[in-house]
C-alpha atoms as a PDB file:
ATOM      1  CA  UNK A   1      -0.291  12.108  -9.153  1.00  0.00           C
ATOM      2  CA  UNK A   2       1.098  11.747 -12.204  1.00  0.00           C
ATOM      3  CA  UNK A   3       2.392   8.211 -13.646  1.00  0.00           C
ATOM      4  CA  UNK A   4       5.886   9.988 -14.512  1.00  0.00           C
ATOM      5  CA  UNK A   5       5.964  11.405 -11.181  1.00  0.00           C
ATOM      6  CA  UNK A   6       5.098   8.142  -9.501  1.00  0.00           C
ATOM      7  CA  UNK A   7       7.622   6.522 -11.683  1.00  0.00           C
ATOM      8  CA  UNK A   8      10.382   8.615 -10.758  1.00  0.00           C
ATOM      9  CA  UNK A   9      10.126   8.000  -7.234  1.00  0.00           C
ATOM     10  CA  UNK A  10      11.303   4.633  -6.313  1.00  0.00           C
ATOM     11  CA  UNK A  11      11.495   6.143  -2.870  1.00  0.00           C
ATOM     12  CA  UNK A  12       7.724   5.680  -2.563  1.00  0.00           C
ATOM     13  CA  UNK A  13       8.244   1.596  -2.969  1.00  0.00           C
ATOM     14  CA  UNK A  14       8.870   0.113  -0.105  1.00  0.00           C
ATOM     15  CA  UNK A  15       7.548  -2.741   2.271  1.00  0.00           C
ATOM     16  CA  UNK A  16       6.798  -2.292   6.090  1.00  0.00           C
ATOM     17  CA  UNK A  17      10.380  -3.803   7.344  1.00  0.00           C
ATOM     18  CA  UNK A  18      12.385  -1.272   5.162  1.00  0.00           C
ATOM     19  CA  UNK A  19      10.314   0.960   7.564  1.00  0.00           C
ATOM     20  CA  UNK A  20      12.799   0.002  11.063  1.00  0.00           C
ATOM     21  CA  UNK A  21      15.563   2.553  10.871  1.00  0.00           C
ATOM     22  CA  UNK A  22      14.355   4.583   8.015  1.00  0.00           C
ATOM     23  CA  UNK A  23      14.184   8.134   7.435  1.00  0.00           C
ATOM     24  CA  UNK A  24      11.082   9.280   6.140  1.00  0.00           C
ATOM     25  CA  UNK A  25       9.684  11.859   4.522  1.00  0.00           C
ATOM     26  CA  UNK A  26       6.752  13.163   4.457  1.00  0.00           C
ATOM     27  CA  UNK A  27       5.389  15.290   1.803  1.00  0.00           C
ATOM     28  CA  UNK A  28       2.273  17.870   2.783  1.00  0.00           C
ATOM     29  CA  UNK A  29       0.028  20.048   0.478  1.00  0.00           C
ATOM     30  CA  UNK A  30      -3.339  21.282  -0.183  1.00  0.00           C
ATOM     31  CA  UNK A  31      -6.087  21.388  -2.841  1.00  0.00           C
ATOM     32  CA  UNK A  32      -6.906  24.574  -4.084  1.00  0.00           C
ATOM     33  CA  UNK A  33      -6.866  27.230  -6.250  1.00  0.00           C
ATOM     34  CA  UNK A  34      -3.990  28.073  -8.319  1.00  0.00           C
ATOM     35  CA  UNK A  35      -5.487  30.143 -10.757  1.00  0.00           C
ATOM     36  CA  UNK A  36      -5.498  27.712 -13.878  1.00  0.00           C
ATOM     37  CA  UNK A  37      -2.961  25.363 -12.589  1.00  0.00           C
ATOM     38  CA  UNK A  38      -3.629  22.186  -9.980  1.00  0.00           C
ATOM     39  CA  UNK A  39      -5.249  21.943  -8.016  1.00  0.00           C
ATOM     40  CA  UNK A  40      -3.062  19.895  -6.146  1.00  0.00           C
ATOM     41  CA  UNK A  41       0.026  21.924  -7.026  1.00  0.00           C
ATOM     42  CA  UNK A  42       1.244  22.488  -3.771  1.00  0.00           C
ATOM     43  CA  UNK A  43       1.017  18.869  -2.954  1.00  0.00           C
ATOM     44  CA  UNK A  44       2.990  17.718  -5.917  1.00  0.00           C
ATOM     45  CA  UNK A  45       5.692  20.359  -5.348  1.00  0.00           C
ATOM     46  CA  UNK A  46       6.071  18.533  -1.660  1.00  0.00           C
ATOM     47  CA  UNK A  47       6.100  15.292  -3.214  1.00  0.00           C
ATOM     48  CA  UNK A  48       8.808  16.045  -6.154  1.00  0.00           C
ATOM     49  CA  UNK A  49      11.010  17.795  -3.217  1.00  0.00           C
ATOM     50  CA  UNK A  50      10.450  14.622  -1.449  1.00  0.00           C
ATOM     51  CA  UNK A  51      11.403  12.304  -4.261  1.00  0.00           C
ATOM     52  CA  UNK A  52      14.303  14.199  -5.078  1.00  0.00           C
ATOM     53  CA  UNK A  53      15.636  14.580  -1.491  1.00  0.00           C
ATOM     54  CA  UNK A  54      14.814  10.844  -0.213  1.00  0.00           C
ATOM     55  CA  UNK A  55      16.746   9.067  -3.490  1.00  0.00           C
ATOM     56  CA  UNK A  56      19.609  11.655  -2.807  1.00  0.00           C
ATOM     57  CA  UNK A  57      19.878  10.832   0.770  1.00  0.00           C
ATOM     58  CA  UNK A  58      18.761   7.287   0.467  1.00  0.00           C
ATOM     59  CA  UNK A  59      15.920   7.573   2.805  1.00  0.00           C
ATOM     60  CA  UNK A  60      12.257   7.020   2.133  1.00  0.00           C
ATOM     61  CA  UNK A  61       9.007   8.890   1.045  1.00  0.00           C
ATOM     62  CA  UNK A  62       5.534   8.466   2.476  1.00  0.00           C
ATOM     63  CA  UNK A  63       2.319   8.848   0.915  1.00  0.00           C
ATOM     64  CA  UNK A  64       1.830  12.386   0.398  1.00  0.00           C
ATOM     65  CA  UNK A  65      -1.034  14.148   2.362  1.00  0.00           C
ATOM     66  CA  UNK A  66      -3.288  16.877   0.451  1.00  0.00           C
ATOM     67  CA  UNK A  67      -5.927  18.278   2.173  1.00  0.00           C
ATOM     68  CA  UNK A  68      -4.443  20.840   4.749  1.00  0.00           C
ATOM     69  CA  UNK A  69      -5.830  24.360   6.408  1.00  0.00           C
ATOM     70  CA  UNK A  70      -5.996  26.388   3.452  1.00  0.00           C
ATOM     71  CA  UNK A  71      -8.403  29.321   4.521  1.00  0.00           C
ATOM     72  CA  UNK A  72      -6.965  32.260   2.090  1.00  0.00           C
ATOM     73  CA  UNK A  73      -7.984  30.833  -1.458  1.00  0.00           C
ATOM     74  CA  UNK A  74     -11.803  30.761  -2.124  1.00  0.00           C
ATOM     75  CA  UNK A  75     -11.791  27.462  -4.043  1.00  0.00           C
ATOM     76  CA  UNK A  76     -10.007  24.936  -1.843  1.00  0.00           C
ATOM     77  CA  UNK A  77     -10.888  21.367   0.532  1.00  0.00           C
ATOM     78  CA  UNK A  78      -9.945  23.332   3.782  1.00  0.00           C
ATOM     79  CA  UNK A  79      -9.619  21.236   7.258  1.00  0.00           C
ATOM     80  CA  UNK A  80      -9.989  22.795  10.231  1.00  0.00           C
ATOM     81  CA  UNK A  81      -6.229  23.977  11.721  1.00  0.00           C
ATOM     82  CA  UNK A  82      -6.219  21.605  14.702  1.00  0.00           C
ATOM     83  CA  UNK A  83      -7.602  18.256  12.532  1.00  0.00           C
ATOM     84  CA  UNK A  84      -4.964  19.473  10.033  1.00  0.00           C
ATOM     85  CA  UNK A  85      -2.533  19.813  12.361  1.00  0.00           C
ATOM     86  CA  UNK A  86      -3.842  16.607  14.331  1.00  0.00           C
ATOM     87  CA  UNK A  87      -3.394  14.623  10.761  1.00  0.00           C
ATOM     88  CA  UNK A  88      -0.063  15.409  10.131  1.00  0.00           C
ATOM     89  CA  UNK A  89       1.273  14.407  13.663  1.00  0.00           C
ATOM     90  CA  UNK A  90      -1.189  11.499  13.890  1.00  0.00           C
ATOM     91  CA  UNK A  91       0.764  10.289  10.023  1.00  0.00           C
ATOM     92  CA  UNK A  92       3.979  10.905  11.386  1.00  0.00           C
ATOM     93  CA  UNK A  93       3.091   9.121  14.942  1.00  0.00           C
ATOM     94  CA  UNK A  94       2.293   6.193  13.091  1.00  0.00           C
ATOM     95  CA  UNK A  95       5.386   5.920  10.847  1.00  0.00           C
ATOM     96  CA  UNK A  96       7.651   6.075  14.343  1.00  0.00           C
ATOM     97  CA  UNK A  97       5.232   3.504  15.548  1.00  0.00           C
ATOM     98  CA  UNK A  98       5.902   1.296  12.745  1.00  0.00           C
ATOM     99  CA  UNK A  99       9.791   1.575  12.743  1.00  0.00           C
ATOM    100  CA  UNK A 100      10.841   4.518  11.297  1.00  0.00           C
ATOM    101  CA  UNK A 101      14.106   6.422  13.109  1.00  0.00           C
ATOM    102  CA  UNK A 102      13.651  10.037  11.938  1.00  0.00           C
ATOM    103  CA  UNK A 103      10.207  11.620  10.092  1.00  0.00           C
ATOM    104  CA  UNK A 104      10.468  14.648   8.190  1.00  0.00           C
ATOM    105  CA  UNK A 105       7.850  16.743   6.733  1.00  0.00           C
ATOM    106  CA  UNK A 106       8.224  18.551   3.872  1.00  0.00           C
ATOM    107  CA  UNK A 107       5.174  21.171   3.509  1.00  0.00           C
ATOM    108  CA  UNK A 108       4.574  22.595   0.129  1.00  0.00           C
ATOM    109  CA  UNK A 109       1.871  24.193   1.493  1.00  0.00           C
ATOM    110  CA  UNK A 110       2.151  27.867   3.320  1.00  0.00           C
ATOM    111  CA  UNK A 111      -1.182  28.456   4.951  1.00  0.00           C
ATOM    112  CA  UNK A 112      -0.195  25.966   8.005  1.00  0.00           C
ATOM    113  CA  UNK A 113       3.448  27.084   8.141  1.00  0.00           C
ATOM    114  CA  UNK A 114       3.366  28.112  11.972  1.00  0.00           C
ATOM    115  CA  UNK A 115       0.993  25.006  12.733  1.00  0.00           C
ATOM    116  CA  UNK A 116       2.838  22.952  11.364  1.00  0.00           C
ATOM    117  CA  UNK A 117       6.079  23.817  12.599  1.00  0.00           C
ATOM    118  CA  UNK A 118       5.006  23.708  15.921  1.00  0.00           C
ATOM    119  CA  UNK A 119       3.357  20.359  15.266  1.00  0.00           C
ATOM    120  CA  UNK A 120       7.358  19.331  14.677  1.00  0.00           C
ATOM    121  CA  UNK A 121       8.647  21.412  17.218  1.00  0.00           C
ATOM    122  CA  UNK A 122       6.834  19.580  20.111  1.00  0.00           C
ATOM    123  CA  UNK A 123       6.371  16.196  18.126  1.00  0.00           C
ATOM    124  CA  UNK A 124      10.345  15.902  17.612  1.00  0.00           C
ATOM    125  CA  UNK A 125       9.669  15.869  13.614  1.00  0.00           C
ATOM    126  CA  UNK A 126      12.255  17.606  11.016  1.00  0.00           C
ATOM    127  CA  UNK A 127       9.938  20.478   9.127  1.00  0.00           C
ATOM    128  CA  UNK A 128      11.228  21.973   6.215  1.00  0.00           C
ATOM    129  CA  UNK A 129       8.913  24.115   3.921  1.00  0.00           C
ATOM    130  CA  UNK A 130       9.459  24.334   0.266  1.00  0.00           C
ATOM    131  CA  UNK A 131       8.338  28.054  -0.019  1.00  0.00           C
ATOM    132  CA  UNK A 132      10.713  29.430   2.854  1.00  0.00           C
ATOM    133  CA  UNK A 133      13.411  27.619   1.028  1.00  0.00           C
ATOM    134  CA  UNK A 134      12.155  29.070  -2.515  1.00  0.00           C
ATOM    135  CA  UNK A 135      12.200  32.769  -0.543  1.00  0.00           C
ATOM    136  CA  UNK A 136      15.768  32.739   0.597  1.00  0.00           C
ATOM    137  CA  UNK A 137      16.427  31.383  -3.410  1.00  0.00           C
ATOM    138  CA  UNK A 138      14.914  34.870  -4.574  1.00  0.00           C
ATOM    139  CA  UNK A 139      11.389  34.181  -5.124  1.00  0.00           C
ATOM    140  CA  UNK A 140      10.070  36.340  -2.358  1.00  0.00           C
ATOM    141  CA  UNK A 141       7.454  38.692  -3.827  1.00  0.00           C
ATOM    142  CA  UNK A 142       4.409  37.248  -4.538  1.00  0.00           C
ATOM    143  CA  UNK A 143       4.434  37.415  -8.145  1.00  0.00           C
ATOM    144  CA  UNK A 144       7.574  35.449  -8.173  1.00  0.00           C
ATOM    145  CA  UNK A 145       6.089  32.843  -6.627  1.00  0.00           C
ATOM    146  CA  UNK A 146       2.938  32.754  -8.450  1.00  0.00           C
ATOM    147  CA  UNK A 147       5.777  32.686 -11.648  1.00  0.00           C
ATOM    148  CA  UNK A 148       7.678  29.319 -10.054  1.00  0.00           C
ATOM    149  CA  UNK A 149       4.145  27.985  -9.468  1.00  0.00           C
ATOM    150  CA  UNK A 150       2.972  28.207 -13.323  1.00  0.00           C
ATOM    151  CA  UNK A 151       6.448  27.452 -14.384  1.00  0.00           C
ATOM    152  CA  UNK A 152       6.594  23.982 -12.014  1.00  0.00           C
ATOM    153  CA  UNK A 153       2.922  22.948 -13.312  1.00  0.00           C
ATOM    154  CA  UNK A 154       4.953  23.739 -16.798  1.00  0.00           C
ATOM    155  CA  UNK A 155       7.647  21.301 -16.125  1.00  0.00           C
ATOM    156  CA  UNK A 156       5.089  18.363 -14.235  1.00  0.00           C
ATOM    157  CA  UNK A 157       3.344  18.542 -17.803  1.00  0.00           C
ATOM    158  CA  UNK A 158       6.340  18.712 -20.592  1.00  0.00           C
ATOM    159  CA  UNK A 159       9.547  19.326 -18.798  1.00  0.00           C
ATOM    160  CA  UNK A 160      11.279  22.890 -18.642  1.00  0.00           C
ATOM    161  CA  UNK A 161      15.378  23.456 -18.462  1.00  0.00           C
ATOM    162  CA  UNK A 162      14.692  26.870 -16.426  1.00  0.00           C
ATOM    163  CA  UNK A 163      12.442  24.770 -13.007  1.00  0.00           C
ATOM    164  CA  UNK A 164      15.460  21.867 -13.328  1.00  0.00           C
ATOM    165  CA  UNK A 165      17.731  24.029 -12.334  1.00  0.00           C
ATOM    166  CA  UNK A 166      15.838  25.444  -9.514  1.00  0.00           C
ATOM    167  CA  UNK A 167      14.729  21.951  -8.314  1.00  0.00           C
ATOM    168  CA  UNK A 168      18.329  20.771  -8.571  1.00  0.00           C
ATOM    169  CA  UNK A 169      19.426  24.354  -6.913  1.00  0.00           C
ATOM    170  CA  UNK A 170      16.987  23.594  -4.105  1.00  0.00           C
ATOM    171  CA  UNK A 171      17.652  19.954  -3.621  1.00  0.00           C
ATOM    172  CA  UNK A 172      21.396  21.545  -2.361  1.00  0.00           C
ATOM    173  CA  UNK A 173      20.205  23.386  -0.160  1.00  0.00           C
ATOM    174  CA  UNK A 174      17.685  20.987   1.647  1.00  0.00           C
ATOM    175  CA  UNK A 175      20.144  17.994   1.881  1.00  0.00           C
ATOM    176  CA  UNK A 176      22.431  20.358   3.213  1.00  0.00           C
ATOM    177  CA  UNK A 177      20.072  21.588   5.764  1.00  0.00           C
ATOM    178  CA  UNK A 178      18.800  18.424   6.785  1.00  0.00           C
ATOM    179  CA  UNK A 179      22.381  16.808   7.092  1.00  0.00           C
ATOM    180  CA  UNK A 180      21.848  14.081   4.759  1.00  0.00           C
ATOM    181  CA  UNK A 181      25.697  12.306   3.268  1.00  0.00           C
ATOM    182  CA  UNK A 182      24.899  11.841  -0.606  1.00  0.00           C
ATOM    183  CA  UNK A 183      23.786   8.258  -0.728  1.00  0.00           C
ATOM    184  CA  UNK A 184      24.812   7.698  -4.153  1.00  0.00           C
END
């Protein structure tokens, strides 16, 4: 995690009794291969989603988790489906148990899509995932997505007008979706 990225996310400072009647979010990756970007990129793509989304809504951001089920690339720290599966409901469990109202995960990640949803489904957890939301913006061949991955590890490092737009294109359409009032 970056120190600008931390930075920007004020969402991500909070004590235990802001916790009781929050709305949180929880941001889900992986660590692997991204040809020569990240290897945390899909973790960092959660957690800037999350950021963005939490300070628009004024609700709150956990800790991001970044190991997942990542069998497909060759180079990754892949947990088993049910443990990663088990983690992410065991996370959002807690945060409930500790006060929150509503937990939302936001998976940057697409290996666990369908565990992960159901995870929500039967747990009563929001589940949005960054890449279904970047396929109905366009990017829905692979290449294109491989593209918005290089470009985003572009913008984490010096910025870039072109992923801005996106980001502030997808933000839209995610705080619509989740039926979040602007805060500000």
């Amino acid at each position: 995690m970056t120190t600008q990225t931390l930075s920007r996310c004020r969402e991500l400072l909070y004590g235990y009794r802001e916790l009781r009647g929050a709305v949180v979010l929880l941001p889900v990756g992986s660590f692997e291969d991204h040809f020569e970007e990240p290897m945390v990129l899909d973790t960092l793509l959660a957690f800037e989603i999350s950021c963005r989304v939490a300070k628009q809504c004024g609700w709150l951001v956990a800790w991001p988790l970044g190991y997942s089920f990542s069998p497909e690339h060759r180079y990754s720290v892949s947990l088993d489906e049910d443990l990663d599966a088990a983690l992410v409901a065991w996370v959002a469990g807690s945060l409930l148990r500790l006060g929150a109202s509503r937990v939302i995960v936001v998976d940057g990640h697409y290996g666990h899509r369908v565990a992960l949803e159901h995870v929500a489904k039967t747990r009563g957890l929001g589940y949005i995932n960054v890449w279904d939301a970047l396929t109905s913006m366009g990017y829905s061949s692979f290449d294109e997505q491989v593209g918005f991955e290089k470009a985003f590890a572009g913008y984490l490092r010096n910025g870039d007008k072109h992923v801005e737009e996106t980001l502030s294109r997808l933000l839209a359409m995610l705080t619509s979706r989740l039926g979040c009032i602007a805060h500000r």
